[in-house]
N, C-alpha and C. Protein backbone atom coordinates (compact mmCIF):
# COMPACT_ATOMS: atom_id res chain seq x y z
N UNK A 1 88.49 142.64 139.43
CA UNK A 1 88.64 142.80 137.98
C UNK A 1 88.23 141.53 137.25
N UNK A 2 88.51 140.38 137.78
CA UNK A 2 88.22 139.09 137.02
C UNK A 2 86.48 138.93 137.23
N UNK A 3 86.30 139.35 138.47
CA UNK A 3 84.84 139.07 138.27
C UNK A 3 84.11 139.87 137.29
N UNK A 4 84.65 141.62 137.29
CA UNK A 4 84.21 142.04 135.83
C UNK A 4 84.51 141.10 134.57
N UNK A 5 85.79 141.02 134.06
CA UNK A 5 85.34 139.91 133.12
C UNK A 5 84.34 138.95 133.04
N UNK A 6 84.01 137.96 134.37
CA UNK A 6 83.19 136.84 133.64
C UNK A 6 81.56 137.41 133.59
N UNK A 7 81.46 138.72 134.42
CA UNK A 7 80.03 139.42 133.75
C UNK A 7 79.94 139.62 132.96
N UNK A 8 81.52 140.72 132.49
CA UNK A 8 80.81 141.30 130.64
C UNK A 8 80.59 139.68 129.41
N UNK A 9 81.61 138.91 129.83
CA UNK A 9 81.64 137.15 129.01
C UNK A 9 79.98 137.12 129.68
N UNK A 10 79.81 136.79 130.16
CA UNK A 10 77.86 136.25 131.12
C UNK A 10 77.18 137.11 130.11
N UNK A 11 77.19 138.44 129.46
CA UNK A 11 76.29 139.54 129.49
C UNK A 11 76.35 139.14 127.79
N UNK A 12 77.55 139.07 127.50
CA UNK A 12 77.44 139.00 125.75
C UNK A 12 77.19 137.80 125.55
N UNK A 13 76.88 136.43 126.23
CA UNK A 13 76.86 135.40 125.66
C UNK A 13 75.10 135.27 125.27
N UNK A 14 74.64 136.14 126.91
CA UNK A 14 72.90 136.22 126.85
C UNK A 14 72.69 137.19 125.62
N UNK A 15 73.68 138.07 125.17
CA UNK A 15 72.61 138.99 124.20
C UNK A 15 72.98 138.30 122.95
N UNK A 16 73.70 137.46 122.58
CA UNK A 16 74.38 136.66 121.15
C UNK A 16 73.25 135.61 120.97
N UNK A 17 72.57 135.19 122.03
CA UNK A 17 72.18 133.93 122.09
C UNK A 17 70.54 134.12 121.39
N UNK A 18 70.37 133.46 120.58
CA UNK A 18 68.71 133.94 119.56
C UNK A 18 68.10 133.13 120.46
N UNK A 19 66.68 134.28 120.30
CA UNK A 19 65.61 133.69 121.14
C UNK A 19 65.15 132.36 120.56
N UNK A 20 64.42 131.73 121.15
CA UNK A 20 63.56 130.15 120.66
C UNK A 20 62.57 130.47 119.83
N UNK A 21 62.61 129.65 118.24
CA UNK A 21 61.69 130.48 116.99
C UNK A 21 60.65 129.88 117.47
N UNK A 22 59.42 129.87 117.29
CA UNK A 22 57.85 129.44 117.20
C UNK A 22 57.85 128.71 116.16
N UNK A 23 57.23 127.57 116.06
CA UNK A 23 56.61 127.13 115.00
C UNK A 23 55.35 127.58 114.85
N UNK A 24 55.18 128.15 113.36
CA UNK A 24 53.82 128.67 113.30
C UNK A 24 53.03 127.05 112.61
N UNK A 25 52.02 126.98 112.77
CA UNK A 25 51.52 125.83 112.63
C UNK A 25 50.66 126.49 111.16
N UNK A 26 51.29 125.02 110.19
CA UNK A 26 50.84 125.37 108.36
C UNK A 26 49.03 125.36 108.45
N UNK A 27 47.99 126.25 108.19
CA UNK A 27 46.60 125.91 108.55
C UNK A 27 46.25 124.96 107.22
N UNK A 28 45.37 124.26 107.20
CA UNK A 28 44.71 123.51 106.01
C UNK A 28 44.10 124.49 105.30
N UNK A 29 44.44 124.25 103.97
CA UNK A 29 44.04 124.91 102.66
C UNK A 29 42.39 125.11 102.72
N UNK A 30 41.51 125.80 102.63
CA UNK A 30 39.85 125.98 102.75
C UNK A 30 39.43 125.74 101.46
N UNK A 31 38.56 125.18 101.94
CA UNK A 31 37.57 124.40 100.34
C UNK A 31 37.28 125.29 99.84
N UNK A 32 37.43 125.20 98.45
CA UNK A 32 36.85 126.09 97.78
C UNK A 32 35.71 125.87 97.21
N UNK A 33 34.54 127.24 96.24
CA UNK A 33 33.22 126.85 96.05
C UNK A 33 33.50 125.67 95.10
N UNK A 34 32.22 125.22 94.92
CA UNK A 34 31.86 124.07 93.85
C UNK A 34 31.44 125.15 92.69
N UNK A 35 31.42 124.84 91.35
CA UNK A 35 31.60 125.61 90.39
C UNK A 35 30.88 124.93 88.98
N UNK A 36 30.95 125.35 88.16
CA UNK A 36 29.94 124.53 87.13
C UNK A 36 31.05 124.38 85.95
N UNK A 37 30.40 123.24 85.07
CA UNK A 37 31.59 122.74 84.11
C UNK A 37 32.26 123.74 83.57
N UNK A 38 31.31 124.70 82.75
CA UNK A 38 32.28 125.26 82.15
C UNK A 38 33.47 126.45 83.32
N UNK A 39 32.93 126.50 83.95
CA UNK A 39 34.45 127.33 84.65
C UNK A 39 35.49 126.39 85.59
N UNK A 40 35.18 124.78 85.58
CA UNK A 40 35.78 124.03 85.73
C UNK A 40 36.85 123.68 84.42
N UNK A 41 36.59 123.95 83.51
CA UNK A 41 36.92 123.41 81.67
C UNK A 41 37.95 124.37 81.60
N UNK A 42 37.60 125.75 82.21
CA UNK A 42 38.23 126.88 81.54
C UNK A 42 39.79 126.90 82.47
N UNK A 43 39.24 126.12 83.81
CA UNK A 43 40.53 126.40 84.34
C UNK A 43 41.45 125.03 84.27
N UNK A 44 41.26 124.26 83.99
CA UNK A 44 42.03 122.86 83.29
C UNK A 44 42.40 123.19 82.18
N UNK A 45 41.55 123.37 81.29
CA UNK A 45 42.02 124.03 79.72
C UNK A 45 43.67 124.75 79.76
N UNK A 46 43.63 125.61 80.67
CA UNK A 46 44.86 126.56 80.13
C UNK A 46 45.75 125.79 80.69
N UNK A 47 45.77 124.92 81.39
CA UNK A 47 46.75 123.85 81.66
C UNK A 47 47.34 122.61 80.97
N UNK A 48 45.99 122.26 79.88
CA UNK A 48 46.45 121.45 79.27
C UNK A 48 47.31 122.51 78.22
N UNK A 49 46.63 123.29 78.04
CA UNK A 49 47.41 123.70 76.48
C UNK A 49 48.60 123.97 77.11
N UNK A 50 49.21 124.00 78.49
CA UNK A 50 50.39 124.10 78.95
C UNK A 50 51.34 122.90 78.12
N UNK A 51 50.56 121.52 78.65
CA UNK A 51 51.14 120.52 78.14
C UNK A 51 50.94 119.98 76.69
N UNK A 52 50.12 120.58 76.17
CA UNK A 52 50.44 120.51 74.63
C UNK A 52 49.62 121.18 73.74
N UNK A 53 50.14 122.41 72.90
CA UNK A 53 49.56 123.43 72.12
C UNK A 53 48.24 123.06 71.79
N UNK A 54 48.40 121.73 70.93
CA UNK A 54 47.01 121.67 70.36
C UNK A 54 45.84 120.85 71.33
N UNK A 55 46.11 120.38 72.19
CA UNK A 55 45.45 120.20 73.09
C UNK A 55 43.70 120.46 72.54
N UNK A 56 43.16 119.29 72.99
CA UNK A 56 41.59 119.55 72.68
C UNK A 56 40.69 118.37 73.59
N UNK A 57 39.53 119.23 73.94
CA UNK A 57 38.78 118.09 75.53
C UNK A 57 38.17 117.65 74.74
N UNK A 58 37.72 116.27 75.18
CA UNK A 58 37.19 115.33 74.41
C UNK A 58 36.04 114.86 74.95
N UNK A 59 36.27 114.54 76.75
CA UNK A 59 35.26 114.78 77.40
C UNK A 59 35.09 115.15 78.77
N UNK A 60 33.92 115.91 79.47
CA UNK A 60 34.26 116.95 80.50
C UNK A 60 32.63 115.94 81.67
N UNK A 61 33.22 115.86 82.35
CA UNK A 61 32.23 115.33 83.30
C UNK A 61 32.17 115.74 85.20
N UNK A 62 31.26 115.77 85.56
CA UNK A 62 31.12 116.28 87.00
C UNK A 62 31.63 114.72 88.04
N UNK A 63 32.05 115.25 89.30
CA UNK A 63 32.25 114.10 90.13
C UNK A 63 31.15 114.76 91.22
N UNK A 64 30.53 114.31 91.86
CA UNK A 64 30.06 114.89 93.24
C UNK A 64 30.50 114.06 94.51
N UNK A 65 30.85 114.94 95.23
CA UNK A 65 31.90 114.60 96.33
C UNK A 65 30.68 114.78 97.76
N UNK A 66 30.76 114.12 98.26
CA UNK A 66 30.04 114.06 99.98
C UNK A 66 29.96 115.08 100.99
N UNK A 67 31.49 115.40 100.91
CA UNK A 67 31.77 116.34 101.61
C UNK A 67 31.79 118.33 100.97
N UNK A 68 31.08 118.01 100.11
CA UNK A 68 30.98 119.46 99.61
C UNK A 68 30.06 119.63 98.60
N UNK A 69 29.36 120.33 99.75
CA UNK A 69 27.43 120.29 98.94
C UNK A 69 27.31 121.33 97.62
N UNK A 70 26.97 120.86 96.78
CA UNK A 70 26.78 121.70 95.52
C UNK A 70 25.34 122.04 95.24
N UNK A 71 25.34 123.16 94.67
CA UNK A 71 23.90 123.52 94.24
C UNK A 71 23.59 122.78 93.14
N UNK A 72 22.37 122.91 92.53
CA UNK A 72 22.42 121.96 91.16
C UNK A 72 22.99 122.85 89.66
N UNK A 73 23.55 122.29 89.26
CA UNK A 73 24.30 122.73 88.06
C UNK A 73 25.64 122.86 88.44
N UNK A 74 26.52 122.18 89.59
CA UNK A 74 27.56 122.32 89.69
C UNK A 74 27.59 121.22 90.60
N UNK A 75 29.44 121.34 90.94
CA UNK A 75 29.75 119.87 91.61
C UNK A 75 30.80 120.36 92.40
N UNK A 76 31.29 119.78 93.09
CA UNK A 76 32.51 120.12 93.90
C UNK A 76 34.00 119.34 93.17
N UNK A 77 33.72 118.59 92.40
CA UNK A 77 34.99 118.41 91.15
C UNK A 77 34.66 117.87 89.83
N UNK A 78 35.30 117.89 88.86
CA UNK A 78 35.21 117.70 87.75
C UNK A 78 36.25 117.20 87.02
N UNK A 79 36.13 116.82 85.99
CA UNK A 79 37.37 116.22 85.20
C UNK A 79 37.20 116.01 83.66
N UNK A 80 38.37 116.36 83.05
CA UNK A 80 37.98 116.57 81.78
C UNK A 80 39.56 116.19 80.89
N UNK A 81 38.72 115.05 80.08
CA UNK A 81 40.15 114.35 79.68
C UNK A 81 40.41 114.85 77.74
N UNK A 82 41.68 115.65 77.75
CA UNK A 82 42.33 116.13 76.59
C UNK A 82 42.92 115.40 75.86
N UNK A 83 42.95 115.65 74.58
CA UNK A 83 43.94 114.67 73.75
C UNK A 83 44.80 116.05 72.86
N UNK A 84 46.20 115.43 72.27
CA UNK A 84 46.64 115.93 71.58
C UNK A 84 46.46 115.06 70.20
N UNK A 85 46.28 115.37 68.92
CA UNK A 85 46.13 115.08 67.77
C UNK A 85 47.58 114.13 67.50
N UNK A 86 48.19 115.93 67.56
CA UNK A 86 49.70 115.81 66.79
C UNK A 86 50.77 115.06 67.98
N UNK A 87 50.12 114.49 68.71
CA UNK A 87 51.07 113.70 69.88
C UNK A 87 50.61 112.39 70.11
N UNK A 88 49.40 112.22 69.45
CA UNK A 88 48.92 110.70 69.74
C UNK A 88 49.00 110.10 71.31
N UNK A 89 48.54 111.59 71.87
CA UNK A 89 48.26 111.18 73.58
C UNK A 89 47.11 111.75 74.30
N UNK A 90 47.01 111.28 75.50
CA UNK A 90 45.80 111.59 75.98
C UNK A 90 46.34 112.26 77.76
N UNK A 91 45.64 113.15 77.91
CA UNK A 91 45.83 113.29 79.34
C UNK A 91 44.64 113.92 80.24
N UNK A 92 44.60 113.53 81.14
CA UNK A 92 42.94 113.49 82.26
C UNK A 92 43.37 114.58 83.58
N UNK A 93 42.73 115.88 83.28
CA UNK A 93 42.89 116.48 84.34
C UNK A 93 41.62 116.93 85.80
N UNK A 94 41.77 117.46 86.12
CA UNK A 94 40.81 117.62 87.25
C UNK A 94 40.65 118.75 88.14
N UNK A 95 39.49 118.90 88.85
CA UNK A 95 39.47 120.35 89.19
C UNK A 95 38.49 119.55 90.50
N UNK A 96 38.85 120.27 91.93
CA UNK A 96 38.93 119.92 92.55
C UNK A 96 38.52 121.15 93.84
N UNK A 97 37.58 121.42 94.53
CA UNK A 97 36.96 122.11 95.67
C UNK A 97 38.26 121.56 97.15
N UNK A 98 38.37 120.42 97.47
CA UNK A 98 38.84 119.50 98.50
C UNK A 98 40.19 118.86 97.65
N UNK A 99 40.86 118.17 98.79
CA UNK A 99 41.55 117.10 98.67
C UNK A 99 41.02 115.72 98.79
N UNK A 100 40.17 114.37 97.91
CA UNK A 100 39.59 113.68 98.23
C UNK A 100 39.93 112.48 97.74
N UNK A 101 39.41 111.64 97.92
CA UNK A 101 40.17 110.20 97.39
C UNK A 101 39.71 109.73 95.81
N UNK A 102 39.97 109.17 95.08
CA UNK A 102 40.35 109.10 93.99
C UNK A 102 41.35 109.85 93.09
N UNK A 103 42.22 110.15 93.73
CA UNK A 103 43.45 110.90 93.51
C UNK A 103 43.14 112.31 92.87
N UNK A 104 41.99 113.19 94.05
CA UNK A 104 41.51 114.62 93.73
C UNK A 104 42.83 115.26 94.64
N UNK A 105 42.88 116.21 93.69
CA UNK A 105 43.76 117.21 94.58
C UNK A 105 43.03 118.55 94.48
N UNK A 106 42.83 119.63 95.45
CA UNK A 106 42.57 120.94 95.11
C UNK A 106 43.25 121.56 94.52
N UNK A 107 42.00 121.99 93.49
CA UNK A 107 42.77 122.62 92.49
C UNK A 107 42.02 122.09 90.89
N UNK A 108 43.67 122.75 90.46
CA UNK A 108 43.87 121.69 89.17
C UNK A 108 44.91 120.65 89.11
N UNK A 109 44.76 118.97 88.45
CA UNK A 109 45.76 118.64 88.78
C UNK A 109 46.21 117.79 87.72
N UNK A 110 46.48 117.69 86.86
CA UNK A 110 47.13 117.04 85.96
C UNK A 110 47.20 115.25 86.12
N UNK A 111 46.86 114.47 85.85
CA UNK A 111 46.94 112.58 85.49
C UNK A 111 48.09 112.65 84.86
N UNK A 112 48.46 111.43 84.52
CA UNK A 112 49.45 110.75 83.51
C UNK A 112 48.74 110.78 82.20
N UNK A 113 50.11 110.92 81.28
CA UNK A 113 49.80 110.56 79.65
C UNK A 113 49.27 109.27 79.57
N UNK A 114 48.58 109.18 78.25
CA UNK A 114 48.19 107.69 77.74
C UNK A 114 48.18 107.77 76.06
N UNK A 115 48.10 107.13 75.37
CA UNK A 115 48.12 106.87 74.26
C UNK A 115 46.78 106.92 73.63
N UNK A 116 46.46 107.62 72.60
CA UNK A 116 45.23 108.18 72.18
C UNK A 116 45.15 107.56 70.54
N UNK A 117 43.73 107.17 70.12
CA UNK A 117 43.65 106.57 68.39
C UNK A 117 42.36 107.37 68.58
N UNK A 118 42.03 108.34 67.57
CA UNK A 118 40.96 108.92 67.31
C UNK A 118 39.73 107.66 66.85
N UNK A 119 38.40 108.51 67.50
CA UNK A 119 37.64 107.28 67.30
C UNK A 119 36.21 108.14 66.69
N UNK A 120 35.44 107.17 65.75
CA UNK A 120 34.36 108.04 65.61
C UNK A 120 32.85 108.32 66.31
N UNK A 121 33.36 107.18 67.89
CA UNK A 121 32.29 107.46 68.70
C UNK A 121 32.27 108.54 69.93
N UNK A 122 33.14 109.23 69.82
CA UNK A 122 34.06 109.93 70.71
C UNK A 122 35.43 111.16 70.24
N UNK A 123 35.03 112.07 69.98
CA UNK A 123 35.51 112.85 68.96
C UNK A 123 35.94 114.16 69.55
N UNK A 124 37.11 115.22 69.46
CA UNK A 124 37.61 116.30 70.45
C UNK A 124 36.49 117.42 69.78
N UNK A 125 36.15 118.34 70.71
CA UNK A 125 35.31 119.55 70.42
C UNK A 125 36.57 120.72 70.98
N UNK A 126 35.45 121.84 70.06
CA UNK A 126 36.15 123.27 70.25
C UNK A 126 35.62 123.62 71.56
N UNK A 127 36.44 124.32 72.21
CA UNK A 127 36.35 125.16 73.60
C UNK A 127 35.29 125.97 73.14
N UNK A 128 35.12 126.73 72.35
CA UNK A 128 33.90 127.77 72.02
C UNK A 128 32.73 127.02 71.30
N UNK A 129 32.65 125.80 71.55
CA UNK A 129 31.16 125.30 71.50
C UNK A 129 30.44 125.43 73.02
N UNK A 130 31.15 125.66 73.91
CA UNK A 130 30.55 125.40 75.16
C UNK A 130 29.87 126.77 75.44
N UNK A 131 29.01 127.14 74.87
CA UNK A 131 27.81 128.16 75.04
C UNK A 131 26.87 128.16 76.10
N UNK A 132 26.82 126.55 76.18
CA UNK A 132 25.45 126.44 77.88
C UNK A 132 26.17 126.12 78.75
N UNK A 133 25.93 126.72 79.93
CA UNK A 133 26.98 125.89 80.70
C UNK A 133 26.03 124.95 81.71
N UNK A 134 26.80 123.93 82.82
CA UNK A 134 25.82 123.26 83.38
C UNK A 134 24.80 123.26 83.93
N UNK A 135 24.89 124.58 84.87
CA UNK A 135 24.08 125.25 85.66
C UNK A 135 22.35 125.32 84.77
N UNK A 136 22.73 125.60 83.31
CA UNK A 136 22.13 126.13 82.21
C UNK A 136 21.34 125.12 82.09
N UNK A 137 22.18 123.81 81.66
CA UNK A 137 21.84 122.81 81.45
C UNK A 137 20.42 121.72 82.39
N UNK A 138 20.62 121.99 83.50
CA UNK A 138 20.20 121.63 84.24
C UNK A 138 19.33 122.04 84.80
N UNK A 139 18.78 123.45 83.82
CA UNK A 139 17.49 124.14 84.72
C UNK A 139 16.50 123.61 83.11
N UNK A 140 17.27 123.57 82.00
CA UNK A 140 16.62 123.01 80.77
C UNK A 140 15.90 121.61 81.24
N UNK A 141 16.72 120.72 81.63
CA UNK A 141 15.97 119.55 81.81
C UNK A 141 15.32 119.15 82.91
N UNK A 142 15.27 120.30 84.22
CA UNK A 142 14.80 120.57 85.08
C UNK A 142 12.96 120.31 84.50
N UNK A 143 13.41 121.41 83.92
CA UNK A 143 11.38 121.44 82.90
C UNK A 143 11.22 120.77 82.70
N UNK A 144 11.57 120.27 81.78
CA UNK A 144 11.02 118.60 80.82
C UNK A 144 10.92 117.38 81.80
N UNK A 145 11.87 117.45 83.39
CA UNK A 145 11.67 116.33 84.25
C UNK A 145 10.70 116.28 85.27
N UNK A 146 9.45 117.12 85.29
CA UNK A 146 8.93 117.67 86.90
C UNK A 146 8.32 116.28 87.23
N UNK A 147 7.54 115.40 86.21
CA UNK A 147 7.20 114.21 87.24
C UNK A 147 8.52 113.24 87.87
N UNK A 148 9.65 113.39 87.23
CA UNK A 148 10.09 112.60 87.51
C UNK A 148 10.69 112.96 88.54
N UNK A 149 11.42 114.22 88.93
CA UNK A 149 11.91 114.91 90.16
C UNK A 149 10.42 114.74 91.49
N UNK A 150 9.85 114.64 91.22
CA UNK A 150 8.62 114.26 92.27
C UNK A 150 8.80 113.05 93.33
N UNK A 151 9.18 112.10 92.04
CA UNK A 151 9.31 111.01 93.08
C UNK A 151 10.88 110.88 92.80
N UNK A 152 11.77 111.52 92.53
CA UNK A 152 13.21 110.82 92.46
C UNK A 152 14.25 112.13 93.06
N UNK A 153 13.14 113.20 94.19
CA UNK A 153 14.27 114.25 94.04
C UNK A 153 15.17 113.92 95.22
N UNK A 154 15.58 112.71 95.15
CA UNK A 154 17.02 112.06 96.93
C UNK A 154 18.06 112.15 95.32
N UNK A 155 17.91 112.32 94.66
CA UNK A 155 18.99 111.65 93.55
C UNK A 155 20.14 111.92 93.45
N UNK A 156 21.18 112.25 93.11
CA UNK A 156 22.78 113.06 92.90
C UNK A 156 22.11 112.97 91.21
N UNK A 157 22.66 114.70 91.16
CA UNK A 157 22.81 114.80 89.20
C UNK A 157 24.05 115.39 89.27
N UNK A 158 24.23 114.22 87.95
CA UNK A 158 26.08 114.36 87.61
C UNK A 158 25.99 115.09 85.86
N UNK A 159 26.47 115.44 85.55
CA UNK A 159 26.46 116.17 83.98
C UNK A 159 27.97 115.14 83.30
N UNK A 160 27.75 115.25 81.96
CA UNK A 160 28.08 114.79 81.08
C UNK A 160 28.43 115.52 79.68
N UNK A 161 29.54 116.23 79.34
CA UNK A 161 29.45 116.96 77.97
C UNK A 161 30.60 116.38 77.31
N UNK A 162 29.85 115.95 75.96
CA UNK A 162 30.91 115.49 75.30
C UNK A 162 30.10 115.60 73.28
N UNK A 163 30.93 115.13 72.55
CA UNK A 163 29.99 114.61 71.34
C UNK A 163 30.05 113.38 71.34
N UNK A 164 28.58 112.99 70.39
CA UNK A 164 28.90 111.77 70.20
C UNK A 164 27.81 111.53 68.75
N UNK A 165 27.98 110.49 68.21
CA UNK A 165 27.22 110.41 66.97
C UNK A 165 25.70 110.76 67.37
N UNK A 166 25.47 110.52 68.39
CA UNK A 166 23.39 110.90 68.36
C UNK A 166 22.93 112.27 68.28
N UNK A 167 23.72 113.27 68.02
CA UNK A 167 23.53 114.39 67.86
C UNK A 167 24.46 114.94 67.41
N UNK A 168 24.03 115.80 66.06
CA UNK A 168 24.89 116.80 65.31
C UNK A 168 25.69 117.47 66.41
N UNK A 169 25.05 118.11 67.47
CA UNK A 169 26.07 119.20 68.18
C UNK A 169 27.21 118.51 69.32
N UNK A 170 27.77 119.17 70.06
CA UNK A 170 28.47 118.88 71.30
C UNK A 170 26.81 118.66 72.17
N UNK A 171 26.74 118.22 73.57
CA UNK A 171 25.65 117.88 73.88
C UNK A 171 26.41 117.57 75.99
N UNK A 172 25.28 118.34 76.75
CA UNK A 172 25.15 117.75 77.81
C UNK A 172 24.50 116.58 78.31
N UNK A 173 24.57 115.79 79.13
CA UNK A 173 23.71 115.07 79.26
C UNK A 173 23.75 114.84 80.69
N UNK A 174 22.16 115.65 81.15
CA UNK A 174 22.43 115.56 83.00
C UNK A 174 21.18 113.99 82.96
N UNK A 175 22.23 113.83 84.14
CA UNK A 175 21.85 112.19 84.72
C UNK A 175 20.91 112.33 85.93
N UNK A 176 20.20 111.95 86.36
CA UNK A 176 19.90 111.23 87.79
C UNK A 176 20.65 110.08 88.23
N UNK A 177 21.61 110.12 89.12
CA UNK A 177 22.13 108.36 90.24
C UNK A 177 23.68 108.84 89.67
N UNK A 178 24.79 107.74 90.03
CA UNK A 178 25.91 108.26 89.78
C UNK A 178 26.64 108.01 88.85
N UNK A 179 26.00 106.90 88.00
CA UNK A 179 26.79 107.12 86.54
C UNK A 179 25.87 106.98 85.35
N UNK A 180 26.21 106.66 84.33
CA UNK A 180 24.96 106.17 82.89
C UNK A 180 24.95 105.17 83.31
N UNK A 181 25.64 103.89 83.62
CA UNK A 181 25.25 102.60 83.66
C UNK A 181 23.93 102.10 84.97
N UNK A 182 23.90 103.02 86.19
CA UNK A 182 23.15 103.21 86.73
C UNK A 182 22.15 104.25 87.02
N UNK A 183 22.41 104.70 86.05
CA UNK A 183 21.24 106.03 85.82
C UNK A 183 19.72 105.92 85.29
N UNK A 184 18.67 106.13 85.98
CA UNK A 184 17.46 105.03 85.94
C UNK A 184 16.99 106.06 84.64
N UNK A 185 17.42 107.72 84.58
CA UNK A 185 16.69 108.39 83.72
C UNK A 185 17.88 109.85 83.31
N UNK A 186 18.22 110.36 82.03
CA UNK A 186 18.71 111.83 81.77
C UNK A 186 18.31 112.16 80.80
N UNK A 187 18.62 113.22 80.37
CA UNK A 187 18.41 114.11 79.95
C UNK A 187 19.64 114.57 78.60
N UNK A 188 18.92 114.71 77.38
CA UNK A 188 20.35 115.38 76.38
C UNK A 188 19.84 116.82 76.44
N UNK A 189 20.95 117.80 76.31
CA UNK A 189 20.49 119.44 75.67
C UNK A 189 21.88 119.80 75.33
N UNK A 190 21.39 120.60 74.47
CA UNK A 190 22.63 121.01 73.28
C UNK A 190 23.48 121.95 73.81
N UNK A 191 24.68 121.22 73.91
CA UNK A 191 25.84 122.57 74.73
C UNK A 191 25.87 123.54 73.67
N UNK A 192 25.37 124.01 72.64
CA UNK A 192 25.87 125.75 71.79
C UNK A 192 24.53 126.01 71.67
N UNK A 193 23.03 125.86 71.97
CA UNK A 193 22.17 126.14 71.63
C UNK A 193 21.14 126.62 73.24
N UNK A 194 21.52 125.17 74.01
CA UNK A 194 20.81 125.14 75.11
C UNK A 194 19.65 124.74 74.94
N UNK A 195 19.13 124.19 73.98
CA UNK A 195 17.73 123.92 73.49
C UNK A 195 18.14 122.34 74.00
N UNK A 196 16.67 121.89 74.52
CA UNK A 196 16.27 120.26 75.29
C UNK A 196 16.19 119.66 74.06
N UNK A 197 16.97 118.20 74.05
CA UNK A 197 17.27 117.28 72.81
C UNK A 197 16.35 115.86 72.86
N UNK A 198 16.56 115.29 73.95
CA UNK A 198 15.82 114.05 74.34
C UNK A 198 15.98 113.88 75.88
N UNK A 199 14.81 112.65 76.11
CA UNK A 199 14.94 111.84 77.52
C UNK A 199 15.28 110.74 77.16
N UNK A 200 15.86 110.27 78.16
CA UNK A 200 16.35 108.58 77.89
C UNK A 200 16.01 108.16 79.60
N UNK A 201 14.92 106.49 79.42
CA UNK A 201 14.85 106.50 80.41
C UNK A 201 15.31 105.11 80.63
């Protein structure tokens, strides 16, 4: 009889006892496509106006990243820094294919506030001026550049939309090399028209 007891005790302790869980192993997040400003703009946009109603981009620029080949008229991140008027602040968000260094996150990802003084070289535009988008942009000055793509086509083109006093409209401006200060030659065309503005070489 006692040995029945310490079976049925043996028998319920094995069926009480939970099996050993698995760790399922977390997979890495997959890059997503590279995308062109404006559907980079559109998906930062509804984020800023998260952080403040009146929210308005001031200026929207491409990053091109190494590790994630873009066609031309797009980039694998972007960034586009908002101001609020009625808050006298500024905030820099980003859109992002990868996780990469300069503090990219995939996705969208929000910067820190900063303190904003309206200026008249540098001025907020409406979301519905952005009529061309980069892709657009970049087949415009595509034309107008063929000698120069001849001998310069190793280049990275980065885009640029913002206003600024040299033109009545909002305005792209695709580059050759990786910034304006080292940019040997670009291109202006009118973000609401799409019509080619100037070369600057």
């Amino acid at each position: 009889m006692r040995y029945l007891w310490v079976c049925i005790a043996l028998l319920t302790s094995v069926s009480c006892t939970e099996a050993p869980k698995t760790e399922t192993k977390k997979e890495p997040a997959k890059p997503l496509a590279p995308i062109t400003g404006r559907q980079a703009f559109q998906q930062m946009y509804v984020s800023a106006r998260g952080w403040a109603p009146d929210a308005q981009p001031i200026q929207l620029k491409s990053i091109q990243l190494q590790d994630v080949k873009a066609p031309a008229g797009k980039a694998g991140a972007w960034q586009c820094i908002f101001v609020s008027p009625g808050r006298g602040r500024a905030k820099m968000y980003t859109w992002s294919a990868v996780e990469s260094a300069g503090n990219l996150h995939q996705g969208v990802f929000g910067g820190n506030e900063e303190g904003y003084s309206p200026s008249r070289q540098q001025q907020p535009f409406l979301a519905a001026a952005i009529k061309t988008d980069s892709d657009e942009a970049y087949e415009t000055a595509a034309k107008k550049s063929a000698d120069f793509l001849k001998k310069h086509s190793d280049l990275p083109v980065n885009f640029i939309l913002e206003w600024t006093p040299r033109f009545p409209n909002l305005t792209w401006r695709v580059l050759w090399g990786e910034s304006v200060s080292t940019s040997p030659y670009s291109v202006f065309v009118d973000a609401t028209s799409g019509q080619f503005l100037e070369k600057m070489h």
